[in-house]
C-alpha atoms as a PDB file:
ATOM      1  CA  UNK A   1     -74.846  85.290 -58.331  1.00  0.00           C
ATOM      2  CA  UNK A   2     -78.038  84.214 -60.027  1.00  0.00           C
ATOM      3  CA  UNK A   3     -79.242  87.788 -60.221  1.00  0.00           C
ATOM      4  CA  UNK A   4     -76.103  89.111 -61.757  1.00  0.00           C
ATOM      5  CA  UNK A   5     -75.930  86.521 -64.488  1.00  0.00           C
ATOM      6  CA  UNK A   6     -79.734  87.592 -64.933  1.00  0.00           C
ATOM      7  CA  UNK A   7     -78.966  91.237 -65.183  1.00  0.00           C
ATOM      8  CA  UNK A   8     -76.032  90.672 -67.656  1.00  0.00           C
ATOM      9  CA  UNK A   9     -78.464  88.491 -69.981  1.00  0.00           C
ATOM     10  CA  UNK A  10     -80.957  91.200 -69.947  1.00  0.00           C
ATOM     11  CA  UNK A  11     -78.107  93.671 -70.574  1.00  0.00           C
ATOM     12  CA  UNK A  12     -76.953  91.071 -73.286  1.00  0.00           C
ATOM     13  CA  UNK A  13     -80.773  90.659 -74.948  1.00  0.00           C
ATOM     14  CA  UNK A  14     -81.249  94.473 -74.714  1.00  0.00           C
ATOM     15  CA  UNK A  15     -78.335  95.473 -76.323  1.00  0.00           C
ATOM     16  CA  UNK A  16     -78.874  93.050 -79.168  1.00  0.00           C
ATOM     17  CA  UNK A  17     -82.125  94.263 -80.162  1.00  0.00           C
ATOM     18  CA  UNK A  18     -81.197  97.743 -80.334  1.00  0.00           C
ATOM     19  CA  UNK A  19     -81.008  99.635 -83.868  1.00  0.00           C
ATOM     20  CA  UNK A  20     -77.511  98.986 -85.610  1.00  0.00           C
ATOM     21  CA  UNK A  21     -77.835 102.960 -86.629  1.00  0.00           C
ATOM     22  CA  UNK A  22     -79.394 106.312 -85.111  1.00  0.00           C
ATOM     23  CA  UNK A  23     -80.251 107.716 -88.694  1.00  0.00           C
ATOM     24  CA  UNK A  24     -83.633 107.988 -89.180  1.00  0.00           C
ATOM     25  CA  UNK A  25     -83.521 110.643 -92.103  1.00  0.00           C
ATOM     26  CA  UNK A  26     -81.269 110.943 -94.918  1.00  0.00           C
ATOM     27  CA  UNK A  27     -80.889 113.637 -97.575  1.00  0.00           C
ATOM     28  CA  UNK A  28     -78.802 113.919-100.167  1.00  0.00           C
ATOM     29  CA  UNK A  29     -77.587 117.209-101.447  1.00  0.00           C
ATOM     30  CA  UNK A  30     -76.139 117.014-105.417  1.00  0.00           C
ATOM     31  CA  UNK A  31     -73.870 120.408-106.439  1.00  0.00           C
ATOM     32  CA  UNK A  32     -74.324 120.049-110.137  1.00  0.00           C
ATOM     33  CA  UNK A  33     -71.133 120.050-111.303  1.00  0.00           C
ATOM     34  CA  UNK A  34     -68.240 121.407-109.733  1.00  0.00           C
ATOM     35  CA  UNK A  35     -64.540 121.124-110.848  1.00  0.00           C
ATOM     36  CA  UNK A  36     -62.997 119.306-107.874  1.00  0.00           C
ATOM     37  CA  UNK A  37     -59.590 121.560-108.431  1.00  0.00           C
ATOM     38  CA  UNK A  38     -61.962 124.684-107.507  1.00  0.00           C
ATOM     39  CA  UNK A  39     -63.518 122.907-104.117  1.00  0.00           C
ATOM     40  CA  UNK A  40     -61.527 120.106-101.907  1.00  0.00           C
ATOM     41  CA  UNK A  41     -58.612 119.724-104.504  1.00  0.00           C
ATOM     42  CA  UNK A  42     -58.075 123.776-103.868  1.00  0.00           C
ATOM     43  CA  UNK A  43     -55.474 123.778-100.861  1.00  0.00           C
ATOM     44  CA  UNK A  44     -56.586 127.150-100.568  1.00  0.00           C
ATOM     45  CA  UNK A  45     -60.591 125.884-100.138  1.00  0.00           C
ATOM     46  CA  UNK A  46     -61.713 129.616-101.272  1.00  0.00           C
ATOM     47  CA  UNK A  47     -64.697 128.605-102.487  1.00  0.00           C
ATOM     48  CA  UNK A  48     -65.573 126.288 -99.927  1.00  0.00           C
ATOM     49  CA  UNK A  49     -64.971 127.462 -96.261  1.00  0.00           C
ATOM     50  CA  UNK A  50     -68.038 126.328 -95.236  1.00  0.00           C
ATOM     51  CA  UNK A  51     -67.740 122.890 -95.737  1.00  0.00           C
ATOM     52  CA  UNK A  52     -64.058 122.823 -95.292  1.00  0.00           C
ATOM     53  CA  UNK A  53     -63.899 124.848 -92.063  1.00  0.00           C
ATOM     54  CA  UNK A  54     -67.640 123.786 -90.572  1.00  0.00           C
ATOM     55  CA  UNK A  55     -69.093 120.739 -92.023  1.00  0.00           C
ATOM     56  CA  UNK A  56     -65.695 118.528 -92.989  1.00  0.00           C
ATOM     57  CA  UNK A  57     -64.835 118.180 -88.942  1.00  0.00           C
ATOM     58  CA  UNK A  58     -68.385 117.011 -88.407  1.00  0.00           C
ATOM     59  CA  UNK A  59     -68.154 114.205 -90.571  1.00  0.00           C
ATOM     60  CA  UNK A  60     -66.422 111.907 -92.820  1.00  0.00           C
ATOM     61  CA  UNK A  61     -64.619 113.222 -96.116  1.00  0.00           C
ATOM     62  CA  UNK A  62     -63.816 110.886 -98.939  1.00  0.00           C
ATOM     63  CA  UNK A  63     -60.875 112.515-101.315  1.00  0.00           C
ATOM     64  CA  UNK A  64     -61.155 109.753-103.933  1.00  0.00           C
ATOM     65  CA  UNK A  65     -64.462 109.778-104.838  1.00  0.00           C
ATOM     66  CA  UNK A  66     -65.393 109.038-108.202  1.00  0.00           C
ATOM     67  CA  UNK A  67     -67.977 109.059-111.066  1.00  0.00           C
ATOM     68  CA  UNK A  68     -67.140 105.938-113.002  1.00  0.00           C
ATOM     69  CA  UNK A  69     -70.250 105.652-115.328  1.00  0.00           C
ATOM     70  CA  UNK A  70     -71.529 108.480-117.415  1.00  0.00           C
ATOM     71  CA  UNK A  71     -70.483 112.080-116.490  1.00  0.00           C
ATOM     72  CA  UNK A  72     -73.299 113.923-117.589  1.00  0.00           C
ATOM     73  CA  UNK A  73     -76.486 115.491-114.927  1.00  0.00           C
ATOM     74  CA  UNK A  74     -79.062 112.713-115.643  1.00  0.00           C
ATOM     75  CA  UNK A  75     -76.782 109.733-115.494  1.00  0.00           C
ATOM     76  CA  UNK A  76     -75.211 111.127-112.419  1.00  0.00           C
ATOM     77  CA  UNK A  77     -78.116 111.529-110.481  1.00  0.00           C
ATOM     78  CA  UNK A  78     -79.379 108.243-111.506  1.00  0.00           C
ATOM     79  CA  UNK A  79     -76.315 106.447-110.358  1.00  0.00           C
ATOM     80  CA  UNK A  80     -76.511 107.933-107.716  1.00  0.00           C
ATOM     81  CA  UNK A  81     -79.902 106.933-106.741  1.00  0.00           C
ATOM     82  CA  UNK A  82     -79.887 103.668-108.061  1.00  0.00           C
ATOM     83  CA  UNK A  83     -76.693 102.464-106.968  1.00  0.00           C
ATOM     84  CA  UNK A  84     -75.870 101.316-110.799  1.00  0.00           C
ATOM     85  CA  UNK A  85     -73.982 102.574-114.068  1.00  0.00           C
ATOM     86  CA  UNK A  86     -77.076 104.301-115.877  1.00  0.00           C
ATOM     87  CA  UNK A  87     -76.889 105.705-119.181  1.00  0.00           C
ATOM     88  CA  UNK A  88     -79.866 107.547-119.383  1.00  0.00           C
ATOM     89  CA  UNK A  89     -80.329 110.377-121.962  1.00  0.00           C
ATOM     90  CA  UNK A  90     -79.086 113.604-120.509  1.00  0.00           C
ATOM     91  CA  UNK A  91     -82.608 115.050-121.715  1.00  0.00           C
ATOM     92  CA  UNK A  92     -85.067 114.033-118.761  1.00  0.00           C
ATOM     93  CA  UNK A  93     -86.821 111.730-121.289  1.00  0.00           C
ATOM     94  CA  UNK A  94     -85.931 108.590-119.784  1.00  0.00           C
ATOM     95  CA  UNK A  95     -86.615 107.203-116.215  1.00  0.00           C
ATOM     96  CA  UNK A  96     -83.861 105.131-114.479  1.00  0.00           C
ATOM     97  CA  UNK A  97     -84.380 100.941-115.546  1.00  0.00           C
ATOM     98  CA  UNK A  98     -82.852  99.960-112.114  1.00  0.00           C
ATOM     99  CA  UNK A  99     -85.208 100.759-108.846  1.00  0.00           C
ATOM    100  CA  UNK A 100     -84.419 103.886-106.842  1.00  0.00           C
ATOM    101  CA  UNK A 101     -83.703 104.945-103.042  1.00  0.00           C
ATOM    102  CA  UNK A 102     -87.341 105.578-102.503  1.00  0.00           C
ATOM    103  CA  UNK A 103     -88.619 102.557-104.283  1.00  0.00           C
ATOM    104  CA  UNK A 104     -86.668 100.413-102.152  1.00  0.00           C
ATOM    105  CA  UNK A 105     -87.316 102.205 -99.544  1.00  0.00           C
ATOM    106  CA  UNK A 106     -91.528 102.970 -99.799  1.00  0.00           C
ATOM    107  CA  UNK A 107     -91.544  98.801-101.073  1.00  0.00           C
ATOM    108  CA  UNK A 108     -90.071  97.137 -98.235  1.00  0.00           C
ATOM    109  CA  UNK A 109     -90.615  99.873 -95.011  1.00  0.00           C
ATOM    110  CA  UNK A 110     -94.320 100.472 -96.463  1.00  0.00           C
ATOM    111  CA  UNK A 111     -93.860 104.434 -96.220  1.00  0.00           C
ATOM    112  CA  UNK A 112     -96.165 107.118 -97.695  1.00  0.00           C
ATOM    113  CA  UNK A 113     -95.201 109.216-100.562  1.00  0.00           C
ATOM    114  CA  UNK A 114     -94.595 112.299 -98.711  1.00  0.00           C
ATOM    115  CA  UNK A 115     -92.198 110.579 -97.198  1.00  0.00           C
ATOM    116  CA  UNK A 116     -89.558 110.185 -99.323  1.00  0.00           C
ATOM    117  CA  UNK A 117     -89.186 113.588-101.573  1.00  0.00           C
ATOM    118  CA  UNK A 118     -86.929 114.287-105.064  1.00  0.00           C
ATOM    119  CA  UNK A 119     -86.620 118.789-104.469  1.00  0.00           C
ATOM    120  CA  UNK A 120     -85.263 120.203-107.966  1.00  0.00           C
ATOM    121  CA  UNK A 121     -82.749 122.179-109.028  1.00  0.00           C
ATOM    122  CA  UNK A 122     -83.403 121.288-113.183  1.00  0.00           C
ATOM    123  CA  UNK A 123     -86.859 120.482-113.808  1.00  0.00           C
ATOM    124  CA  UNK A 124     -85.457 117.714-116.021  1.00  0.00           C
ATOM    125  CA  UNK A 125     -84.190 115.798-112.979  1.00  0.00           C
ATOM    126  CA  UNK A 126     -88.218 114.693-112.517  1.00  0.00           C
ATOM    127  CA  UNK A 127     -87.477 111.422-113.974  1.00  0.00           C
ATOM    128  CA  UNK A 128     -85.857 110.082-110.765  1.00  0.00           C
ATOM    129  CA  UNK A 129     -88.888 110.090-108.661  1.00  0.00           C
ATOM    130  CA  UNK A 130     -89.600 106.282-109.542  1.00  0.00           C
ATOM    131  CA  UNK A 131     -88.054 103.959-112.232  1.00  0.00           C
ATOM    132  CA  UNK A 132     -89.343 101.385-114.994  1.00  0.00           C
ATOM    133  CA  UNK A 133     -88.085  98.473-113.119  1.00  0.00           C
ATOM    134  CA  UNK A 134     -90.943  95.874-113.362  1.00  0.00           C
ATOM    135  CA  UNK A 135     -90.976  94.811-109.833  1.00  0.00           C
ATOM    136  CA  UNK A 136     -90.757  98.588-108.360  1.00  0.00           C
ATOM    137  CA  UNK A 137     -92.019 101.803-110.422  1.00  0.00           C
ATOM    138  CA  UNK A 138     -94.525 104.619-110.018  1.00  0.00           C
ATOM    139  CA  UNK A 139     -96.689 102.858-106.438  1.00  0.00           C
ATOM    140  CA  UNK A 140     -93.455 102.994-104.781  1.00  0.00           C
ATOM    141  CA  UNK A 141     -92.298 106.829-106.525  1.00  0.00           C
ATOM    142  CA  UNK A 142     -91.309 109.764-104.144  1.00  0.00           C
ATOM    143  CA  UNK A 143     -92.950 112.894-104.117  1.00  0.00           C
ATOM    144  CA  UNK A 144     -91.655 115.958-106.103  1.00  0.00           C
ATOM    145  CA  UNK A 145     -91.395 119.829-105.803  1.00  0.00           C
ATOM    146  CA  UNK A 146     -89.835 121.931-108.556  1.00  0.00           C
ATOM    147  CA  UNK A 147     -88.356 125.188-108.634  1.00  0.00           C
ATOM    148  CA  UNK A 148     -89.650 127.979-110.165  1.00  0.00           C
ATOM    149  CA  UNK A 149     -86.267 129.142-110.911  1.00  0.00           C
ATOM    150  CA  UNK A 150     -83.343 126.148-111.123  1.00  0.00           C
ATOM    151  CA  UNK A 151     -80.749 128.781-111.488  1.00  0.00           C
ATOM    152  CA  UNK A 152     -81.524 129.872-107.630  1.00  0.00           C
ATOM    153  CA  UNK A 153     -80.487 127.334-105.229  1.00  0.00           C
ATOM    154  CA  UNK A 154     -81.678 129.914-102.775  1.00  0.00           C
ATOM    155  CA  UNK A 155     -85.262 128.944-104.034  1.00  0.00           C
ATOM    156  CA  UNK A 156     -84.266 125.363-103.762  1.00  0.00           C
ATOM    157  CA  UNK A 157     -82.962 125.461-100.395  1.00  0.00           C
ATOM    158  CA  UNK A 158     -86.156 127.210 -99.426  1.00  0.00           C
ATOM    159  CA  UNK A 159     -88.211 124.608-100.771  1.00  0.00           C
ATOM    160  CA  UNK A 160     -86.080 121.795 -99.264  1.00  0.00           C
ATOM    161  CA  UNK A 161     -87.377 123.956 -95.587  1.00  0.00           C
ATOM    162  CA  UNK A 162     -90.765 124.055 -96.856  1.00  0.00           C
ATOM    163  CA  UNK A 163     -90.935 119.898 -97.244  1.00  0.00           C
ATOM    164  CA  UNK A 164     -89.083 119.683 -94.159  1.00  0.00           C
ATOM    165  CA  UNK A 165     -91.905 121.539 -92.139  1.00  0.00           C
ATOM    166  CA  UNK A 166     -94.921 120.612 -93.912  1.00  0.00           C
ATOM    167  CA  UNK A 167     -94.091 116.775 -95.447  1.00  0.00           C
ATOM    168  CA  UNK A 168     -91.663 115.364 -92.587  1.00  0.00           C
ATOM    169  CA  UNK A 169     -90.101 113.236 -95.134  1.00  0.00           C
ATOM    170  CA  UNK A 170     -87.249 110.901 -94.451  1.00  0.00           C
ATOM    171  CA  UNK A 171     -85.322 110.658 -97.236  1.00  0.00           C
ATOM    172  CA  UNK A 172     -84.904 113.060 -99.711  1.00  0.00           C
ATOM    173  CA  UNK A 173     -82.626 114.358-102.876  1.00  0.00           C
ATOM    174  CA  UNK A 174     -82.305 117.804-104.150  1.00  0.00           C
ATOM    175  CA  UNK A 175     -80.229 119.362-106.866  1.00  0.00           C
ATOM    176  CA  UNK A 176     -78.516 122.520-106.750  1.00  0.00           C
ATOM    177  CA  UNK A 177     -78.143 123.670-110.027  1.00  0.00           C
ATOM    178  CA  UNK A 178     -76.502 126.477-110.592  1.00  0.00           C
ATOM    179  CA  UNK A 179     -72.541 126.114-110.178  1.00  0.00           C
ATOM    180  CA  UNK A 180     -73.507 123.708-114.292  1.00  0.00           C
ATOM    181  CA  UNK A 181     -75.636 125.996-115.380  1.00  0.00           C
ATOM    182  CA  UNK A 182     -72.781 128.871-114.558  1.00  0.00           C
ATOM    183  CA  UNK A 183     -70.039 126.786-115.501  1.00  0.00           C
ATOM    184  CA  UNK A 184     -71.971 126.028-118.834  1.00  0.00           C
ATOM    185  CA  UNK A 185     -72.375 130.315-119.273  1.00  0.00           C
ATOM    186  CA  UNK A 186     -68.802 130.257-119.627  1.00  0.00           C
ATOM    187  CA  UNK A 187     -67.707 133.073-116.914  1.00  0.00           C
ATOM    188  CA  UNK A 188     -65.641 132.002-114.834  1.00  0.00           C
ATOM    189  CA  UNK A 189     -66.159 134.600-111.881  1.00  0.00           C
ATOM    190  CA  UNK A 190     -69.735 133.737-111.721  1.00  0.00           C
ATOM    191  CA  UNK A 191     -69.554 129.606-111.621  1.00  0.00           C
ATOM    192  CA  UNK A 192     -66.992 130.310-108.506  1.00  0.00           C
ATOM    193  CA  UNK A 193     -69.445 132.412-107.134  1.00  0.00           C
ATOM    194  CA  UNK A 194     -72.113 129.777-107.512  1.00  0.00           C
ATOM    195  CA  UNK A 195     -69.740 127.484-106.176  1.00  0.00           C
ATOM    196  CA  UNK A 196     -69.494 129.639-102.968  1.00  0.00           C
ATOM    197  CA  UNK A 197     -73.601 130.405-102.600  1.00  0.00           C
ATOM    198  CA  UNK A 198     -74.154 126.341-102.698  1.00  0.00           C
ATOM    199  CA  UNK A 199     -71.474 125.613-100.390  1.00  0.00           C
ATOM    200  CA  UNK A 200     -73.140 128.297 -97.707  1.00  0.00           C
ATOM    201  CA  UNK A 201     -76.020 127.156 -98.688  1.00  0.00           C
ATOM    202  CA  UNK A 202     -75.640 123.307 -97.453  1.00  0.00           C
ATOM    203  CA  UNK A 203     -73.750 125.137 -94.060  1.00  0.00           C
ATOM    204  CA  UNK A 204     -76.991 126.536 -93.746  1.00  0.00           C
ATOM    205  CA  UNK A 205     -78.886 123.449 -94.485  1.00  0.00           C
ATOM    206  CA  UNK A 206     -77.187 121.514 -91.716  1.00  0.00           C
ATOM    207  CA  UNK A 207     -77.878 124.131 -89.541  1.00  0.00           C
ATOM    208  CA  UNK A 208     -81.576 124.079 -90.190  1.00  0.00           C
ATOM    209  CA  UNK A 209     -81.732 120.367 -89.629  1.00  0.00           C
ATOM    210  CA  UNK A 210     -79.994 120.756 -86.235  1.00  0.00           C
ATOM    211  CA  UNK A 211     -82.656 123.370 -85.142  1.00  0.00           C
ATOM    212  CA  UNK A 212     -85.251 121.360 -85.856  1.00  0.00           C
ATOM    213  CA  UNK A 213     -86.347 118.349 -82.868  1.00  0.00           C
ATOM    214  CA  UNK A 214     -87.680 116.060 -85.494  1.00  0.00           C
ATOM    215  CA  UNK A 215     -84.182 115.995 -87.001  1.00  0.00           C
ATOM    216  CA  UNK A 216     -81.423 117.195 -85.102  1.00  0.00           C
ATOM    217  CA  UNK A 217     -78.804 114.090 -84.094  1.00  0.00           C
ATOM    218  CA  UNK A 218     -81.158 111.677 -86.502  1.00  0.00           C
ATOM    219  CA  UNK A 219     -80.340 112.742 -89.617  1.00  0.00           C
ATOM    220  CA  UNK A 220     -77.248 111.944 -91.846  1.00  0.00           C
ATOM    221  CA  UNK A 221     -76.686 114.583 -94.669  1.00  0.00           C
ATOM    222  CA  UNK A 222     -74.621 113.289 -98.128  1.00  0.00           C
ATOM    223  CA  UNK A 223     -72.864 116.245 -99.691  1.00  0.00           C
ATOM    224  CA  UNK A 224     -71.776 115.196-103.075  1.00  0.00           C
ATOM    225  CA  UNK A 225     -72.153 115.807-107.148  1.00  0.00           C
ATOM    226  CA  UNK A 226     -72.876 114.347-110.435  1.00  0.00           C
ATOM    227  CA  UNK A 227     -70.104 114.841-112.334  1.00  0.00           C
ATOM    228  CA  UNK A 228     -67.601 117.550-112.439  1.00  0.00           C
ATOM    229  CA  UNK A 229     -65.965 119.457-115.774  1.00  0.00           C
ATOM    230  CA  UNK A 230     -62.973 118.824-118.062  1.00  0.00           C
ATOM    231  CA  UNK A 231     -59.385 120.214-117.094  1.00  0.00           C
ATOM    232  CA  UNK A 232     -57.981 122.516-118.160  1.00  0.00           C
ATOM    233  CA  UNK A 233     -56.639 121.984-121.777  1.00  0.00           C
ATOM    234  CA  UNK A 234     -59.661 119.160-122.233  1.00  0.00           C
ATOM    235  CA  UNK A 235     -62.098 120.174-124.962  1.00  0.00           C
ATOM    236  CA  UNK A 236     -63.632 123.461-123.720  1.00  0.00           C
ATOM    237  CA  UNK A 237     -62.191 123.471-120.286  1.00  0.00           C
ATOM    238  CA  UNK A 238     -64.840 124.044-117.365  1.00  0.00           C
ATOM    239  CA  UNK A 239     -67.480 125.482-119.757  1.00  0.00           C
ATOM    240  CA  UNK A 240     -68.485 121.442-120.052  1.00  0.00           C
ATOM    241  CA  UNK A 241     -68.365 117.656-119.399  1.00  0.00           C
ATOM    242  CA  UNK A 242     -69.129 114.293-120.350  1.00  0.00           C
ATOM    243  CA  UNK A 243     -66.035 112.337-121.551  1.00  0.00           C
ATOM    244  CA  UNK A 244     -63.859 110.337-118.748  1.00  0.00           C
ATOM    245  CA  UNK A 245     -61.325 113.179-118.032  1.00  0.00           C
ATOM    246  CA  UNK A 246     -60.068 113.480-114.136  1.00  0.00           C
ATOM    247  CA  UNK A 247     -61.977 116.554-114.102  1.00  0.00           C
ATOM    248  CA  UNK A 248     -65.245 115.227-115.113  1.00  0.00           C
ATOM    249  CA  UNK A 249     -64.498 111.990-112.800  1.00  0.00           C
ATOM    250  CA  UNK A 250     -63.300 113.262-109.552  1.00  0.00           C
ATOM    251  CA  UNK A 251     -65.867 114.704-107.224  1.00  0.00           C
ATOM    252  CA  UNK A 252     -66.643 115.052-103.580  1.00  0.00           C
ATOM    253  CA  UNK A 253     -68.026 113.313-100.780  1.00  0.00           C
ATOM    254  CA  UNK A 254     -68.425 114.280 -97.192  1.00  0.00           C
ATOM    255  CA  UNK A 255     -70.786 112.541 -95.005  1.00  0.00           C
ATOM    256  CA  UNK A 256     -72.375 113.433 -91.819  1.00  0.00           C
ATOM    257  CA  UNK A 257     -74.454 112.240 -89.214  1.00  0.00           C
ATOM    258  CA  UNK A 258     -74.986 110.507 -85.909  1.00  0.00           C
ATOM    259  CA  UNK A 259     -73.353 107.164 -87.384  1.00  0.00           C
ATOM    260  CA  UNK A 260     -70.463 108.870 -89.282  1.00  0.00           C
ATOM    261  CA  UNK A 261     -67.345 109.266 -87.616  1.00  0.00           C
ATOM    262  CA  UNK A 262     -66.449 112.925 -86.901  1.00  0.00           C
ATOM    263  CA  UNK A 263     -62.738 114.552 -88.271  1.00  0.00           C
ATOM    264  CA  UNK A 264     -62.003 111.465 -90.797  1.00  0.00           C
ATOM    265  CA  UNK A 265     -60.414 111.710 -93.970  1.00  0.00           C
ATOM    266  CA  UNK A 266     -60.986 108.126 -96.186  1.00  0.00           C
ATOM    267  CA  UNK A 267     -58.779 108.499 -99.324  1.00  0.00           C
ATOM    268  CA  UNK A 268     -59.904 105.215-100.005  1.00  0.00           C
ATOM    269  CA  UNK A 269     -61.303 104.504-103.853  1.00  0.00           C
ATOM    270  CA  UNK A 270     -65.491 104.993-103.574  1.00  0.00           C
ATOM    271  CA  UNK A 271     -67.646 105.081-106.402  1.00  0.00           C
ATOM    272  CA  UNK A 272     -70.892 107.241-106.880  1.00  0.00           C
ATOM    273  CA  UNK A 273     -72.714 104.186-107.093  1.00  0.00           C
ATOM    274  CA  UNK A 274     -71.916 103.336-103.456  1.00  0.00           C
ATOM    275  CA  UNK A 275     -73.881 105.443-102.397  1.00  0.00           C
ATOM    276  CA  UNK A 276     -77.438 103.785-102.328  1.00  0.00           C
ATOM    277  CA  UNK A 277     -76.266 100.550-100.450  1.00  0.00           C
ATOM    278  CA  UNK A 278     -74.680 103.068 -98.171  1.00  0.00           C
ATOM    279  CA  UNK A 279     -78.221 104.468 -97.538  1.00  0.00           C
ATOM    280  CA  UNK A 280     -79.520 101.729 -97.521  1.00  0.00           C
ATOM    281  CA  UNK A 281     -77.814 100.298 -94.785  1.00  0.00           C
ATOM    282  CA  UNK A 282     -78.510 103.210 -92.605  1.00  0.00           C
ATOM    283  CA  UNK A 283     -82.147 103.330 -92.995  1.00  0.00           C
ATOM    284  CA  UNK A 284     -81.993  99.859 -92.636  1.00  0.00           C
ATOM    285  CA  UNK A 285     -83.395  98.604 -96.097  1.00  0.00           C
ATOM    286  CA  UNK A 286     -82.107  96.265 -98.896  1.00  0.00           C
ATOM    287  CA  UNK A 287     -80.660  97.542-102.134  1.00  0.00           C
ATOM    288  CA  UNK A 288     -80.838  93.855-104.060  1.00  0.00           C
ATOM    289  CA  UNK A 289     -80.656  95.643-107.849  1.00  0.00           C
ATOM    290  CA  UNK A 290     -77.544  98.041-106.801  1.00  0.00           C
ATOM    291  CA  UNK A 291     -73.892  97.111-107.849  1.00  0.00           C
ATOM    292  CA  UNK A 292     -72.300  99.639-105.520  1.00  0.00           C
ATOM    293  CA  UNK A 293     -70.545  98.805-101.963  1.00  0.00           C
ATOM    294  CA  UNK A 294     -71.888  99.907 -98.266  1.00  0.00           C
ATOM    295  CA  UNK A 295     -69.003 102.697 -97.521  1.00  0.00           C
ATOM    296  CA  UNK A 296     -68.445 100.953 -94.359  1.00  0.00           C
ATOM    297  CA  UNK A 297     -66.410 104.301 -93.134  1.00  0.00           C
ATOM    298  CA  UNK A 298     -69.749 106.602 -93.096  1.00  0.00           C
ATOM    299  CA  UNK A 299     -71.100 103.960 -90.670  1.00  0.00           C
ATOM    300  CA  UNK A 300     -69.259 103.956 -87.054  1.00  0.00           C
ATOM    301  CA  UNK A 301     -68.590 100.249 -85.569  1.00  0.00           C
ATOM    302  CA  UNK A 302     -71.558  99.629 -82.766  1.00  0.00           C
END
């Protein structure tokens, strides 16, 4: 009897100082600026069989996902990094004022640089390797690699493999740019196009991670945007964004991962700026500046 109640307290002690999550890495993947009616809110999903068909049953896809701040590529990404509202000029000239992802991250797990990574996409987007927040700033910024060419998120892709094998890092963003700069061309044929490379281009992502023993099973990928483009009938249509227009506020989410439940749909309301508690909470750091929520859905029950 005495050994059994000993076995069951070990059991009991062991369990409890286990990890709450698997993740170890998380990267975040930002399609600049899709039209949600021409990806998830297309019943058809033309554009996006790859994430529909492969990556949605892996994971957890939120249909009410929204960008309540500042629909514009700066802002967006900010938000999303920073888990608040930011209003930064759309021009690259201003840094986030609230602490990133990887200054929360480098400041309280003590990581080197190389391993937390920002992988452009628009060269502009530099500005969200570190903020101005007193407390936080450039000792605790992430490393950076640009792209040669941000209309090829072929490049960018290839670059995101290049960090992977040579930096190890374990949490990283990268923009892929093209579907905006497309949509901003004005032809309509070629921002659906872009729309299809990017979304075979994060299949192919996912697939790299899972080949790969230092991440396969420990890695959670976010698949989302910063903003999307104005209906129909709004302003210019989908040659632009900016205002508060469903079209420029409605974009996707779909996480997976080892802690996100697999074949889930959560039309519950999420926010962009949800996101960096969410992270947060699955590398297992505090977030003490962000005003979003931990998406308790992209994080199965232990």
């Amino acid at each position: 009897m005495k050994n059994t109640v000993l076995i069951l307290l070990i059991v009991i002690f062991t369990s409890s100082i286990l990890p709450a999550q698997i993740t170890e890495n998380v990267f975040i993947i930002v399609i600049d600026g899709p039209r949600y009616s021409e990806t998830f809110g297309d019943t058809t999903h033309q554009n996006i069989q790859y994430m529909w068909n492969k990556l949605k049953p892996l994971g957890t896809f939120y249909s009410n996902f929204y960008n309540d701040g500042v629909t514009k590529t700066n802002p967006g990404h900010a938000s999303i990094l920073t888990g608040t509202r930011q209003k930064a000029v759309n021009t690259g000239s201003e840094r986030p004022d609230k602490p990133t992802l990887f200054e929360y991250y480098r400041k309280e797990k003590k990581t080197q640089i190389e391993k937390s990574y920002v992988v452009l996409g628009k060269n502009k987007l530099d500005i969200l390797t570190y903020s101005i927040h007193p407390k936080y700033g450039y000792k605790f910024r992430a490393s950076l690699k640009k792209s040669k060419n941000k209309e090829d998120d072929c490049a960018t892709l290839e670059n995101i493999k290049g960090v992977m094998k040579t930096a190890r890092p374990h949490l990283l963003l990268s923009n892929f740019a093209s579907v905006d700069i497309a949509g901003h061309d004005g032809s309509w044929s070629d921002y659906l196009t872009k729309i299809r490379i990017a979304d075979s281009l994060v299949a192919e992502l996912w697939n790299y991670i899972q080949s790969d023993s230092v991440y396969e099973n420990k890695t959670t990928l976010i698949i989302t945007n910063d903003h999307g483009r104005h209906l129909d009938g709004v302003a210019s249509g989908y040659r632009n964004h900016g205002d508060d227009c469903e079209g420029c506020r409605h974009i996707s989410l779909l996480v997976l991962g080892p802690d996100t439940p697999a074949g889930v749909v959560d039309s519950t309301l999420w926010r962009q700026i949800d996101i960096t508690p969410t992270v947060g909470k699955l590398l297992g750091f505090e977030t003490p500046y962000a005003d979003g929520k931990i998406i308790q859905t992209a994080i199965k029950e232990k």
